[in-house]
PDB file of N, CA and C in Angstrom:
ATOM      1  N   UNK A   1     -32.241  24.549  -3.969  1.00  0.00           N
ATOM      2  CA  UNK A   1     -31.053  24.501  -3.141  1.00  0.00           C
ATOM      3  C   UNK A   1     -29.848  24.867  -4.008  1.00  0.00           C
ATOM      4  N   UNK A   2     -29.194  25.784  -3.897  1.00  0.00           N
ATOM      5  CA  UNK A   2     -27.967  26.290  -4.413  1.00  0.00           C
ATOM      6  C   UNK A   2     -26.719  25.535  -3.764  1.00  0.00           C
ATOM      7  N   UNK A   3     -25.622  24.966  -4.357  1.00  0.00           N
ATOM      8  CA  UNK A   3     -24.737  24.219  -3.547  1.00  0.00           C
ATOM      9  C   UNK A   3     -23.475  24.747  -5.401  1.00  0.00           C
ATOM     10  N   UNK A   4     -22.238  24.854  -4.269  1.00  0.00           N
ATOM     11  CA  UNK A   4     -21.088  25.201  -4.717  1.00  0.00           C
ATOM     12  C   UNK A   4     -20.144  23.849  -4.565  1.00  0.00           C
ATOM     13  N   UNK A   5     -19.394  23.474  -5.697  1.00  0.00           N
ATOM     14  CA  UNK A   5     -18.618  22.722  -5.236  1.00  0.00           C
ATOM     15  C   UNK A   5     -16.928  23.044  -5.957  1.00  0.00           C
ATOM     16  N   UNK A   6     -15.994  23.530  -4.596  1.00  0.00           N
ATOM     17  CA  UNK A   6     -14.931  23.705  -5.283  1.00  0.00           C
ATOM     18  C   UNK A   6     -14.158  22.386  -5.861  1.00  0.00           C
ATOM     19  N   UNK A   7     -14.027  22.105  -7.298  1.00  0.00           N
ATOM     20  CA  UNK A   7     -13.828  21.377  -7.761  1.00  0.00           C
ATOM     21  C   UNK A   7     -12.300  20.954  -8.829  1.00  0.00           C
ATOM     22  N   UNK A   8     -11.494  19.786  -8.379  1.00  0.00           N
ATOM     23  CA  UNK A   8     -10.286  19.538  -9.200  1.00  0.00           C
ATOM     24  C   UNK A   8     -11.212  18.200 -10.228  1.00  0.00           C
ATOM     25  N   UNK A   9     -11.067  18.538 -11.451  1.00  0.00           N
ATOM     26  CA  UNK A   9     -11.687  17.540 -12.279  1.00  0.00           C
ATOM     27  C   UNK A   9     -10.528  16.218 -12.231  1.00  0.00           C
ATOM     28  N   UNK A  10      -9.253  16.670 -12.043  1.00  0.00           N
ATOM     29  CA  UNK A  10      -8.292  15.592 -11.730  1.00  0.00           C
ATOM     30  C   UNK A  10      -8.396  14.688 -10.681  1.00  0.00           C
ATOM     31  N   UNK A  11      -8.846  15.045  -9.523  1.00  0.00           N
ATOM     32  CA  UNK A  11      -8.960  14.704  -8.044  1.00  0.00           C
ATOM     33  C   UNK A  11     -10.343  13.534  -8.271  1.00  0.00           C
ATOM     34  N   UNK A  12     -10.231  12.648  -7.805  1.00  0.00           N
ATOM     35  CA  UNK A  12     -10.871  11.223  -7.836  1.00  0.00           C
ATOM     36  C   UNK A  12     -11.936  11.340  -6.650  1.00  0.00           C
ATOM     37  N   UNK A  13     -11.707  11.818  -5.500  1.00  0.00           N
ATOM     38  CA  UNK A  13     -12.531  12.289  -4.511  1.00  0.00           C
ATOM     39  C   UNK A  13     -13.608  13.381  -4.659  1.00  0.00           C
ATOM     40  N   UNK A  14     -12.814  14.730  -5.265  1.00  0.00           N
ATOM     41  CA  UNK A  14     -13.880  15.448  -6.552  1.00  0.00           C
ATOM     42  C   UNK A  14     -14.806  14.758  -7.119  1.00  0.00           C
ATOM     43  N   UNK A  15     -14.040  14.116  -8.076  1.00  0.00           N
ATOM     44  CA  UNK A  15     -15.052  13.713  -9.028  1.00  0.00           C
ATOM     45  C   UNK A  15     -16.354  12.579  -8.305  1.00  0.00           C
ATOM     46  N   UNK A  16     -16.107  11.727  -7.423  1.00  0.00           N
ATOM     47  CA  UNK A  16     -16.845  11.429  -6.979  1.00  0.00           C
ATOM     48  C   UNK A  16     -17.737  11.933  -5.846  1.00  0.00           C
ATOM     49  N   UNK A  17     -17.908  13.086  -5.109  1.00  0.00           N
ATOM     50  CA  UNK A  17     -18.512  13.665  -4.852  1.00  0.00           C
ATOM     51  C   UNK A  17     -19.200  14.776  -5.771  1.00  0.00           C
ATOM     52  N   UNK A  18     -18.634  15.642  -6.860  1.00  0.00           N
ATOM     53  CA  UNK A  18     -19.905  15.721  -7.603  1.00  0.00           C
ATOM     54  C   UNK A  18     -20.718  14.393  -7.906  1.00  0.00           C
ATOM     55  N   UNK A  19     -20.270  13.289  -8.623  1.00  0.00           N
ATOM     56  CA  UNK A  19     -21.068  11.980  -8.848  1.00  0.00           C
ATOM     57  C   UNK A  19     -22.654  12.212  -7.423  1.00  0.00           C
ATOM     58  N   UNK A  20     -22.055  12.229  -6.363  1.00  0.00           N
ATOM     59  CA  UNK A  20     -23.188  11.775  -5.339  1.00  0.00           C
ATOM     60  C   UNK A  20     -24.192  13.285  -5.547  1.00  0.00           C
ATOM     61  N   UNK A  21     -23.533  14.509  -5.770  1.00  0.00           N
ATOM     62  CA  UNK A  21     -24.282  15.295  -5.969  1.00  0.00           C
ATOM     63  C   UNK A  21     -25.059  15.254  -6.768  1.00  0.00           C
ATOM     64  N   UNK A  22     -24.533  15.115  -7.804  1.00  0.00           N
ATOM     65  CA  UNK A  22     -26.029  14.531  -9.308  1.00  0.00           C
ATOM     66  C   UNK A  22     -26.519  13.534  -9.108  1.00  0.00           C
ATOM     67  N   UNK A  23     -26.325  12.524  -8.686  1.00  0.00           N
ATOM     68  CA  UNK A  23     -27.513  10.868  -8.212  1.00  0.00           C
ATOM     69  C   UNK A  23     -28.413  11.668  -7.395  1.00  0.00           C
ATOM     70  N   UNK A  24     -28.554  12.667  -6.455  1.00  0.00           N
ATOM     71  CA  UNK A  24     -29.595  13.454  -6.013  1.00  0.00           C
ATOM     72  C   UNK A  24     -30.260  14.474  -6.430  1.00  0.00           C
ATOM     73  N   UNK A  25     -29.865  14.611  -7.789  1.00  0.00           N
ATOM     74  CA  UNK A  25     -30.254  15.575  -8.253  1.00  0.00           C
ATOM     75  C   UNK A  25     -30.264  17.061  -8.052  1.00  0.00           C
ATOM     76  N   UNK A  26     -28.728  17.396  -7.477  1.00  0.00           N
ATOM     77  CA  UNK A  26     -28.427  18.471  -7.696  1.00  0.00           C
ATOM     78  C   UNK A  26     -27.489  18.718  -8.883  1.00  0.00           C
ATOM     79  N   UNK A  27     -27.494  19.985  -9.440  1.00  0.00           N
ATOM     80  CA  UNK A  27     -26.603  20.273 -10.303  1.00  0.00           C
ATOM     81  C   UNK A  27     -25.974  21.788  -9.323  1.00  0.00           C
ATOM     82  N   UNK A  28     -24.836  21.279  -9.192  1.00  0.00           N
ATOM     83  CA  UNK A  28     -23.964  22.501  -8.411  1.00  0.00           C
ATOM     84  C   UNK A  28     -23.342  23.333  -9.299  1.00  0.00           C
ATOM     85  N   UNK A  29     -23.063  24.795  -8.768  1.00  0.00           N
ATOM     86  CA  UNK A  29     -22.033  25.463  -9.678  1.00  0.00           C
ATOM     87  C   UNK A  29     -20.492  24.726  -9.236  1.00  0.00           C
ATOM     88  N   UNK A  30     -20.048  25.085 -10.637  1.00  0.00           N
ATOM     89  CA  UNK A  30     -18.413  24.044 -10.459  1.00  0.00           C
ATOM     90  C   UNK A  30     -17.966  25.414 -10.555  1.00  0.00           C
ATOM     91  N   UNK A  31     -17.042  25.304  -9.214  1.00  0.00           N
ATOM     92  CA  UNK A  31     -15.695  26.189  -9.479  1.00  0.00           C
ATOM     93  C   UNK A  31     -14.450  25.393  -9.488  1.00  0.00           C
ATOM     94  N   UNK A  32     -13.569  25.174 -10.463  1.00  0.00           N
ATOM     95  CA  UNK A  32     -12.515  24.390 -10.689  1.00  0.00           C
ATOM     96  C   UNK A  32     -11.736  25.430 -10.391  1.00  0.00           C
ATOM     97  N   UNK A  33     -10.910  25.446  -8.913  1.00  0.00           N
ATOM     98  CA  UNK A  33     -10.164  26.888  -8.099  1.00  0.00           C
ATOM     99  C   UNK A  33      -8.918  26.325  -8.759  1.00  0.00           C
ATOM    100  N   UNK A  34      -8.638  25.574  -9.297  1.00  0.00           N
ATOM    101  CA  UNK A  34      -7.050  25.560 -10.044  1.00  0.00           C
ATOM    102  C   UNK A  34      -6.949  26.831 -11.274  1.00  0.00           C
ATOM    103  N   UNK A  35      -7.887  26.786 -11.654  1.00  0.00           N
ATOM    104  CA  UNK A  35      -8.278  28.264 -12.554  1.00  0.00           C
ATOM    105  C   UNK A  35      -8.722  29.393 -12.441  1.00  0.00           C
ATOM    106  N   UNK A  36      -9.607  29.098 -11.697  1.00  0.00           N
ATOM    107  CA  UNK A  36     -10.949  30.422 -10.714  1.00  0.00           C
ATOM    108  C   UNK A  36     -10.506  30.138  -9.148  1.00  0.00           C
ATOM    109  N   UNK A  37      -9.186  30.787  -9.498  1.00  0.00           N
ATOM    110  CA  UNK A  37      -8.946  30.636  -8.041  1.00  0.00           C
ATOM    111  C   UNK A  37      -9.597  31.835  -6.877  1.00  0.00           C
ATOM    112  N   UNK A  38      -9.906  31.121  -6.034  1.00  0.00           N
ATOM    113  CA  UNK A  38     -10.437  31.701  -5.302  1.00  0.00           C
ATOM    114  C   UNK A  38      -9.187  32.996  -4.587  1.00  0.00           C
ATOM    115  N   UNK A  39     -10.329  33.969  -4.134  1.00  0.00           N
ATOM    116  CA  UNK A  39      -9.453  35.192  -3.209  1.00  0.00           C
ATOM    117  C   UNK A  39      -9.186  34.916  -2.254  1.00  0.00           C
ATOM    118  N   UNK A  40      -8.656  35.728  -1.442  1.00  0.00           N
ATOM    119  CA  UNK A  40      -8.433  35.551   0.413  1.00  0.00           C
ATOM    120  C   UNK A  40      -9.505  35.012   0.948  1.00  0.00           C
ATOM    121  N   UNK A  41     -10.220  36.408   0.646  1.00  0.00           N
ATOM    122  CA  UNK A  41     -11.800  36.670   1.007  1.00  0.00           C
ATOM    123  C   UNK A  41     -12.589  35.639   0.735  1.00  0.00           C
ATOM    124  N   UNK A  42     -12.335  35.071  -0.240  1.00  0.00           N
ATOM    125  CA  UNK A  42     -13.229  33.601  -0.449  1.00  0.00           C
ATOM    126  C   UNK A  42     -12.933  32.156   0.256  1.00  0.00           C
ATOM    127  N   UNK A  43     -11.493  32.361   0.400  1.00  0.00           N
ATOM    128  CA  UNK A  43     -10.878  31.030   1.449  1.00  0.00           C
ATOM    129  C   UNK A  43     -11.178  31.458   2.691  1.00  0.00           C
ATOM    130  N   UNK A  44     -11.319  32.527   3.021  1.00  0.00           N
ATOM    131  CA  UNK A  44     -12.128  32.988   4.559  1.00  0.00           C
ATOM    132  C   UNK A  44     -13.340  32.524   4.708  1.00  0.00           C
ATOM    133  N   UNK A  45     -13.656  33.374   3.687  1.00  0.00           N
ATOM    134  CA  UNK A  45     -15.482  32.662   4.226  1.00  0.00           C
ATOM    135  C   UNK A  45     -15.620  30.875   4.196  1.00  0.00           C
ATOM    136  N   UNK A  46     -14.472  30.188   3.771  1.00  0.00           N
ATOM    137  CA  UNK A  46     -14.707  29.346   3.452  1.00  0.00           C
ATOM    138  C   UNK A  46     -14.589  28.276   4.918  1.00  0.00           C
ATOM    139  N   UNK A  47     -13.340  29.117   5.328  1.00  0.00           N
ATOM    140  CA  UNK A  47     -12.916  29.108   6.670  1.00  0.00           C
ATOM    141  C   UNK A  47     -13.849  28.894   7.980  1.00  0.00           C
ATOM    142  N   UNK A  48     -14.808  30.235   7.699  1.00  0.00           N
ATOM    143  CA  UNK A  48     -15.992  30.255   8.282  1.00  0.00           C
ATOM    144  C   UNK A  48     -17.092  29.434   8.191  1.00  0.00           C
ATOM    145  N   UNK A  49     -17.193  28.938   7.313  1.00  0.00           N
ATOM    146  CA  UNK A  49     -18.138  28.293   6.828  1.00  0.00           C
ATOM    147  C   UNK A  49     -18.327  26.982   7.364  1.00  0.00           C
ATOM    148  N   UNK A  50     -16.723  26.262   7.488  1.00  0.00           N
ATOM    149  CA  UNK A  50     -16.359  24.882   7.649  1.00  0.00           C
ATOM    150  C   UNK A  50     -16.193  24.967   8.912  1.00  0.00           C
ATOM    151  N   UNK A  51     -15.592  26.243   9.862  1.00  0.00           N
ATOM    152  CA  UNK A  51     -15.493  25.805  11.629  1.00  0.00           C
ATOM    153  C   UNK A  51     -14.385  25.171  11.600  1.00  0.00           C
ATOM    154  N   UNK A  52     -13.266  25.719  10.570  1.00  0.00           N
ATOM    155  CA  UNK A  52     -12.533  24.971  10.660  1.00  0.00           C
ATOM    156  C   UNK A  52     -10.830  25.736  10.871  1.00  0.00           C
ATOM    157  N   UNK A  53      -9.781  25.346  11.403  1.00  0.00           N
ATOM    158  CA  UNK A  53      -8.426  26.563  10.818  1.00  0.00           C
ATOM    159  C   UNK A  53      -7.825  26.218   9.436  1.00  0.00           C
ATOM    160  N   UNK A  54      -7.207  27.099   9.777  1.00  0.00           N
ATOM    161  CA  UNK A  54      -6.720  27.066   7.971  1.00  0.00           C
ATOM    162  C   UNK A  54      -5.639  26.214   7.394  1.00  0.00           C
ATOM    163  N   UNK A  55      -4.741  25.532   8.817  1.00  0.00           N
ATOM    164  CA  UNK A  55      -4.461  24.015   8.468  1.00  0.00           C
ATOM    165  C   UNK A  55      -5.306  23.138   7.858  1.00  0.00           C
ATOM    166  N   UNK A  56      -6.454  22.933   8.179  1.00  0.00           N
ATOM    167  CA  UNK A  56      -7.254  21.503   8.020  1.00  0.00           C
ATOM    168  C   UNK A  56      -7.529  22.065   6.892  1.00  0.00           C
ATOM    169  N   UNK A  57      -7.696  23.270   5.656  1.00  0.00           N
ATOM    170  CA  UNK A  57      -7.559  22.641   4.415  1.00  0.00           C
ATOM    171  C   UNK A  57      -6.466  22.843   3.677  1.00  0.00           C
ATOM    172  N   UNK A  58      -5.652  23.211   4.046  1.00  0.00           N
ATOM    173  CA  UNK A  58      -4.091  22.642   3.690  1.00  0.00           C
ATOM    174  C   UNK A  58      -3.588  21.210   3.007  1.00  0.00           C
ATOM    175  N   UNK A  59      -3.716  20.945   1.884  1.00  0.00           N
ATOM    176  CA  UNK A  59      -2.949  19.810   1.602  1.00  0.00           C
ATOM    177  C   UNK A  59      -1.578  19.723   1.616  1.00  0.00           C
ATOM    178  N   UNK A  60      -0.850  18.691   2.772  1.00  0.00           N
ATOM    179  CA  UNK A  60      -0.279  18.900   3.133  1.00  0.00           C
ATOM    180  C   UNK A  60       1.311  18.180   2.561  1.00  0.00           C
ATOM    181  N   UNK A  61       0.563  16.997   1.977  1.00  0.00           N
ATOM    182  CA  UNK A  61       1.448  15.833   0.929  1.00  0.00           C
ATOM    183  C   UNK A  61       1.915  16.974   0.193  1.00  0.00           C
ATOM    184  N   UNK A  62       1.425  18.056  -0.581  1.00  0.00           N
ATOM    185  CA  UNK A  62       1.920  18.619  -1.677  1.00  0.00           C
ATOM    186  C   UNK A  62       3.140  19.246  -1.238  1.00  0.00           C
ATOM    187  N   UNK A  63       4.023  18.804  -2.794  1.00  0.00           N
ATOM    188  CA  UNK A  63       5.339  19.420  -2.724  1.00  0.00           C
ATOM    189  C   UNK A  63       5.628  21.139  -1.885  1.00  0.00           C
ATOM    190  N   UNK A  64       4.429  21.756  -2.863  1.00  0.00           N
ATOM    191  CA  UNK A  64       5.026  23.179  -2.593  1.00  0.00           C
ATOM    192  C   UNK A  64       4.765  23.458  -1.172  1.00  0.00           C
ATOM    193  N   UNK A  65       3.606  22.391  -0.291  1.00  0.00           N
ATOM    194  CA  UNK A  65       4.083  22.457   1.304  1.00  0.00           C
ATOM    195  C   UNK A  65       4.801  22.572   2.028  1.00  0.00           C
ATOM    196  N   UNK A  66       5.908  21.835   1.236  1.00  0.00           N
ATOM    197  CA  UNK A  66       7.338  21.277   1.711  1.00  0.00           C
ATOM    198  C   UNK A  66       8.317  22.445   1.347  1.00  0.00           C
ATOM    199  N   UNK A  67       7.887  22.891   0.275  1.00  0.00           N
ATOM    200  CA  UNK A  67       8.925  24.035  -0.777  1.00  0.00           C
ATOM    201  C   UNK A  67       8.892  25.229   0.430  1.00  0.00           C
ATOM    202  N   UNK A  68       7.326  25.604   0.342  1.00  0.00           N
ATOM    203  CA  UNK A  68       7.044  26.516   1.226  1.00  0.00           C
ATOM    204  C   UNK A  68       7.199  26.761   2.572  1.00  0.00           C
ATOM    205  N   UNK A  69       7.710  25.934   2.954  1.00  0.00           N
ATOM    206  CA  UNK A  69       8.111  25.702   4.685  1.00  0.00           C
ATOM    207  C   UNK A  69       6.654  26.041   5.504  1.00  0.00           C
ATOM    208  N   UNK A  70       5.590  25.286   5.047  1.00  0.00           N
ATOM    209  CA  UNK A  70       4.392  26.096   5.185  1.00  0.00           C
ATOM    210  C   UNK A  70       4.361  25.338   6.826  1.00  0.00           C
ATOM    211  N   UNK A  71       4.579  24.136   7.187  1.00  0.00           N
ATOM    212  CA  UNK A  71       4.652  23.748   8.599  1.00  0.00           C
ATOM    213  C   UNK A  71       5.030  24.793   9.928  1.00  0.00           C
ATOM    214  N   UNK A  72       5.956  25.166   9.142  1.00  0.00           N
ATOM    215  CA  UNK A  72       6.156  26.715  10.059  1.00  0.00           C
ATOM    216  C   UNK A  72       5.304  27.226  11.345  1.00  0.00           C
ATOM    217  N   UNK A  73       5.462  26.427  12.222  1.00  0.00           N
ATOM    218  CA  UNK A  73       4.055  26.743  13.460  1.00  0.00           C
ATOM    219  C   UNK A  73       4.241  28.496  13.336  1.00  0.00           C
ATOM    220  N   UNK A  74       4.700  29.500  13.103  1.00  0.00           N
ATOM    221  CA  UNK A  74       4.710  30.584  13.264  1.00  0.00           C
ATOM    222  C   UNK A  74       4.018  31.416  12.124  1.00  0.00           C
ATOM    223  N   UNK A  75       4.018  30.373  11.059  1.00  0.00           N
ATOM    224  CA  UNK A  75       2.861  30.943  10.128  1.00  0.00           C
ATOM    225  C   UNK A  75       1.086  31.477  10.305  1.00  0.00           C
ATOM    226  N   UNK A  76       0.991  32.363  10.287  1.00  0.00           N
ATOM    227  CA  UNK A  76      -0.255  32.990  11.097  1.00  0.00           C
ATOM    228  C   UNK A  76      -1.415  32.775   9.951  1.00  0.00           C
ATOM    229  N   UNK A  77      -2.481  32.828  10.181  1.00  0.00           N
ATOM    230  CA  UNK A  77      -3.917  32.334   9.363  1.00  0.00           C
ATOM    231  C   UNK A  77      -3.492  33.199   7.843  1.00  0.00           C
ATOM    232  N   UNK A  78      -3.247  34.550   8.087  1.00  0.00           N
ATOM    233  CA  UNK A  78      -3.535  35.076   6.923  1.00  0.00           C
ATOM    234  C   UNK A  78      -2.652  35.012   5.861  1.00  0.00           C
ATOM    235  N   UNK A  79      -1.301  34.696   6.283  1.00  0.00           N
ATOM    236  CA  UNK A  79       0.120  33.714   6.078  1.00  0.00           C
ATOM    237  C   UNK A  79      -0.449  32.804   4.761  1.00  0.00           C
ATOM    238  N   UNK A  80      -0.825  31.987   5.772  1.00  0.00           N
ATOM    239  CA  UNK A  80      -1.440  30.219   5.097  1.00  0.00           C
ATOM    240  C   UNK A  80      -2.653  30.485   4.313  1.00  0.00           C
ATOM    241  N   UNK A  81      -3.622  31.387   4.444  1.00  0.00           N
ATOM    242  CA  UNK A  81      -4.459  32.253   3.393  1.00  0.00           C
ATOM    243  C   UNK A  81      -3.725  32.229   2.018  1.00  0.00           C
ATOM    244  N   UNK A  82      -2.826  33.204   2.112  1.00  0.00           N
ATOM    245  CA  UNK A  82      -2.056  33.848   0.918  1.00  0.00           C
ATOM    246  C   UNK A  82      -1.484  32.661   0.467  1.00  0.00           C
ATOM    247  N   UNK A  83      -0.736  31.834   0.977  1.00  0.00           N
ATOM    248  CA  UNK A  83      -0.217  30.726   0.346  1.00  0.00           C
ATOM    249  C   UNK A  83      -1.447  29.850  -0.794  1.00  0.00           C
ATOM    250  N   UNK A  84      -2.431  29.612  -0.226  1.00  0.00           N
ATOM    251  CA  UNK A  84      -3.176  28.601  -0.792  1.00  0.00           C
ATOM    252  C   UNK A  84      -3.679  29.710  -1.725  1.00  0.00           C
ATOM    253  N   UNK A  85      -4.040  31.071  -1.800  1.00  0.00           N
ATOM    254  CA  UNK A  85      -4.323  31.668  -2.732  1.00  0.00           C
ATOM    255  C   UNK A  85      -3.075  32.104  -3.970  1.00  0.00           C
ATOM    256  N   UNK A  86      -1.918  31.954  -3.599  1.00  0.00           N
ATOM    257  CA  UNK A  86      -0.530  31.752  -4.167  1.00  0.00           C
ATOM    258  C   UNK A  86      -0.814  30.763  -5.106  1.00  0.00           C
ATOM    259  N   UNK A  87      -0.928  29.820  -4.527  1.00  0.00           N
ATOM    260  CA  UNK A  87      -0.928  28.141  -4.742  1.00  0.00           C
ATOM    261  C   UNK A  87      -1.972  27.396  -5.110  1.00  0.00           C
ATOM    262  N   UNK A  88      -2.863  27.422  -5.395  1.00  0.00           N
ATOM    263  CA  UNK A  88      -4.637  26.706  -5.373  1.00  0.00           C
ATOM    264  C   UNK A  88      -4.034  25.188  -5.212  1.00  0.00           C
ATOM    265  N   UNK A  89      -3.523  24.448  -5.624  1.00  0.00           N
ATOM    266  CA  UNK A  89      -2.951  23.408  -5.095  1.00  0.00           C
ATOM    267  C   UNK A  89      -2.837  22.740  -4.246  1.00  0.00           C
ATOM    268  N   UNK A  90      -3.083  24.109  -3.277  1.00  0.00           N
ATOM    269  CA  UNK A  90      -2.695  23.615  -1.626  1.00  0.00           C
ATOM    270  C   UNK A  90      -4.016  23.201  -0.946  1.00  0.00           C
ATOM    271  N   UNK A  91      -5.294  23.313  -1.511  1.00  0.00           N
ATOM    272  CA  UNK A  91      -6.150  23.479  -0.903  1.00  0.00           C
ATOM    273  C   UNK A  91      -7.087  21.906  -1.166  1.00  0.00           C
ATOM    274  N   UNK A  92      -7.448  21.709   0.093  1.00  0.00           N
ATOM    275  CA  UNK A  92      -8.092  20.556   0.002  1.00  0.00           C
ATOM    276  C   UNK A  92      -9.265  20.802  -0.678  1.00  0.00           C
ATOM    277  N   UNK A  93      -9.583  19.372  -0.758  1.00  0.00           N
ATOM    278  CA  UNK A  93     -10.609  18.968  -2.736  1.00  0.00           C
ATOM    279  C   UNK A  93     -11.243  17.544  -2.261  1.00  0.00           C
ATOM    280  N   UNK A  94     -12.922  18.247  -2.076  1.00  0.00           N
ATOM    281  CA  UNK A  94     -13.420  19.132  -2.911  1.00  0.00           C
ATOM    282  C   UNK A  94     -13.880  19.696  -1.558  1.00  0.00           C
ATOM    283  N   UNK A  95     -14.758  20.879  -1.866  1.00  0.00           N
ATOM    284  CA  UNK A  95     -15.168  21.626  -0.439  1.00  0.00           C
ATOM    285  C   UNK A  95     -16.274  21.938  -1.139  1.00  0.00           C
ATOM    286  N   UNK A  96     -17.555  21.699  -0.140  1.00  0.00           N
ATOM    287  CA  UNK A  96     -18.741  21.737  -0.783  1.00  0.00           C
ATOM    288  C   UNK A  96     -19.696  22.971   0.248  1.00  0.00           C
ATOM    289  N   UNK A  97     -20.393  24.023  -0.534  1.00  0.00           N
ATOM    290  CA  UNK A  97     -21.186  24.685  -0.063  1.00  0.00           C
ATOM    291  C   UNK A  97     -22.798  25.060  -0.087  1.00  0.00           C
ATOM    292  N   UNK A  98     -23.479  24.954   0.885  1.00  0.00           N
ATOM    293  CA  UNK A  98     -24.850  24.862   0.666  1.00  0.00           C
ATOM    294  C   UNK A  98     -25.274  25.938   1.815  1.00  0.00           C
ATOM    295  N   UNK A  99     -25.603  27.256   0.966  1.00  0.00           N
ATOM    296  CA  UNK A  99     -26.118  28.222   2.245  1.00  0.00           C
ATOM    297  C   UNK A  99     -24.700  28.618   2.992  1.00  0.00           C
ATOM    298  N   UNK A 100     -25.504  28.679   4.565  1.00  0.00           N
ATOM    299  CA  UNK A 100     -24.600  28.849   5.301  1.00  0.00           C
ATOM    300  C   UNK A 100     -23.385  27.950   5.755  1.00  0.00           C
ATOM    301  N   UNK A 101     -23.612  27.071   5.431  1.00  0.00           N
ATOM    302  CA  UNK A 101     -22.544  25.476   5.682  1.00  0.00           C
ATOM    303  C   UNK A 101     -22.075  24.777   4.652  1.00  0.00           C
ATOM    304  N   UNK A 102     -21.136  24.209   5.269  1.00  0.00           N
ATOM    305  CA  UNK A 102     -19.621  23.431   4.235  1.00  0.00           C
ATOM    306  C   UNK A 102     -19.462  22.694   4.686  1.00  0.00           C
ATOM    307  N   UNK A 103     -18.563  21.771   3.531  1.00  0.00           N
ATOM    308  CA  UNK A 103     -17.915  20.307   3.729  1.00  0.00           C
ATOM    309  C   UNK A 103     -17.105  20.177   3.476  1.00  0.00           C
ATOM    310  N   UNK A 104     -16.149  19.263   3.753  1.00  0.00           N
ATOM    311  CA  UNK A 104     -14.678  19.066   2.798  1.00  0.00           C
ATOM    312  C   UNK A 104     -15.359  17.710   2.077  1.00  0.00           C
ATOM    313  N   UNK A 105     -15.142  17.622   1.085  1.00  0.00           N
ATOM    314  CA  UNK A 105     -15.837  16.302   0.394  1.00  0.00           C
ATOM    315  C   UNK A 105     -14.861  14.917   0.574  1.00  0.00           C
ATOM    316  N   UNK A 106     -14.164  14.348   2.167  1.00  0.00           N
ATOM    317  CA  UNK A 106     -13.337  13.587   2.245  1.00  0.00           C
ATOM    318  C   UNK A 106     -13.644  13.156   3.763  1.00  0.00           C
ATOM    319  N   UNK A 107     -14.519  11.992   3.660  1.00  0.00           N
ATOM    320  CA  UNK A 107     -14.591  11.176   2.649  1.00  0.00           C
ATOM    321  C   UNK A 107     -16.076  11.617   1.768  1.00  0.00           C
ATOM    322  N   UNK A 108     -16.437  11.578   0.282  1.00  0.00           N
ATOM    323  CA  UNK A 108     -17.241  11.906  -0.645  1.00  0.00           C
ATOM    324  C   UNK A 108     -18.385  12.163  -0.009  1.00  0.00           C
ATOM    325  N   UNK A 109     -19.092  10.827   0.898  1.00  0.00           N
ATOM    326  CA  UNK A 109     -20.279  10.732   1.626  1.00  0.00           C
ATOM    327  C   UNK A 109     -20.525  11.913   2.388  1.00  0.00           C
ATOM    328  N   UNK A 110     -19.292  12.378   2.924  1.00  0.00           N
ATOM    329  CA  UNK A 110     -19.258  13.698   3.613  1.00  0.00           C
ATOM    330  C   UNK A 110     -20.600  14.713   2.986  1.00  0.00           C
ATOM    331  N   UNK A 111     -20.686  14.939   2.421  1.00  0.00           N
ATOM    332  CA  UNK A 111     -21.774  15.857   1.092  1.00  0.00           C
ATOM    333  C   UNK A 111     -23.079  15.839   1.519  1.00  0.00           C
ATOM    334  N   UNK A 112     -23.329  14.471   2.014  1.00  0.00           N
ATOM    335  CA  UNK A 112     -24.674  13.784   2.135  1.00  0.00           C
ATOM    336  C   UNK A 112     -25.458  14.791   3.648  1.00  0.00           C
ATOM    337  N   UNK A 113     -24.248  15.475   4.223  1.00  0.00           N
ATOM    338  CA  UNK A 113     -24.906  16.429   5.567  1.00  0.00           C
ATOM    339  C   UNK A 113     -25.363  18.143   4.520  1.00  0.00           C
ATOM    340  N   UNK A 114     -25.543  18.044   3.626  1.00  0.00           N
ATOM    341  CA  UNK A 114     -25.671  19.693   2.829  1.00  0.00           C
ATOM    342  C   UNK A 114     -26.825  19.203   2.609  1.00  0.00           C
ATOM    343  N   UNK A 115     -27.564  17.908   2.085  1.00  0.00           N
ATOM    344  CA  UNK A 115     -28.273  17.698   1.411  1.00  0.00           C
ATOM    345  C   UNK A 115     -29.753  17.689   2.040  1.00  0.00           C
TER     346      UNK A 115
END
């Protein structure tokens, strides 16, 4: 089983969802997107993946949310794309991939449907 986990080693929710990933004995590839930030193209598929819009992985507490006037109901998907690819910051943590399907790892247990 191949499983991706976009990963903030800072983020406490991260870190404990890799944790549940290794007690099962997976070892996932870590992408730490604060560095390896992901492309458009990769927050799309990611998009796709989760069934989800591109609000819901928006972190939204973060400053540069606020900086960015990213609330902006007139901001369009590919808008809020570019931002979080601007920004890796912005993006909710952790997001877990297995195959064709994703998770947001919040709450951690979340993970436990890839497995």
């Amino acid at each position: 089983m191949s499983i991706t986990i976009y990963h903030n080693p800072h983020c406490s929710k991260s870190r404990q969802t890799l944790r549940i990933l290794e007690q099962h004995g997976v070892t996932p590839t870590i992408v730490e997107y604060l560095t390896d930030v992901p492309s458009a193209a990769d927050i799309e598929r990611l998009l796709d993946l989760l069934g989800v819009d591109v609000r819901d992985i928006i972190r939204t507490g973060e400053s540069t949310y606020t900086d960015l006037q990213l609330h902006d109901p007139n901001l369009g998907r590919a808008e809020l794309v570019q931002a979080i690819v601007d920004n890796p910051i912005l993006l909710q943590r952790p997001i877990v991939v297995s195959g064709d399907r994703a998770t947001i790892g919040r709450p951690p247990n979340n993970v436990l449907s890839l497995l």
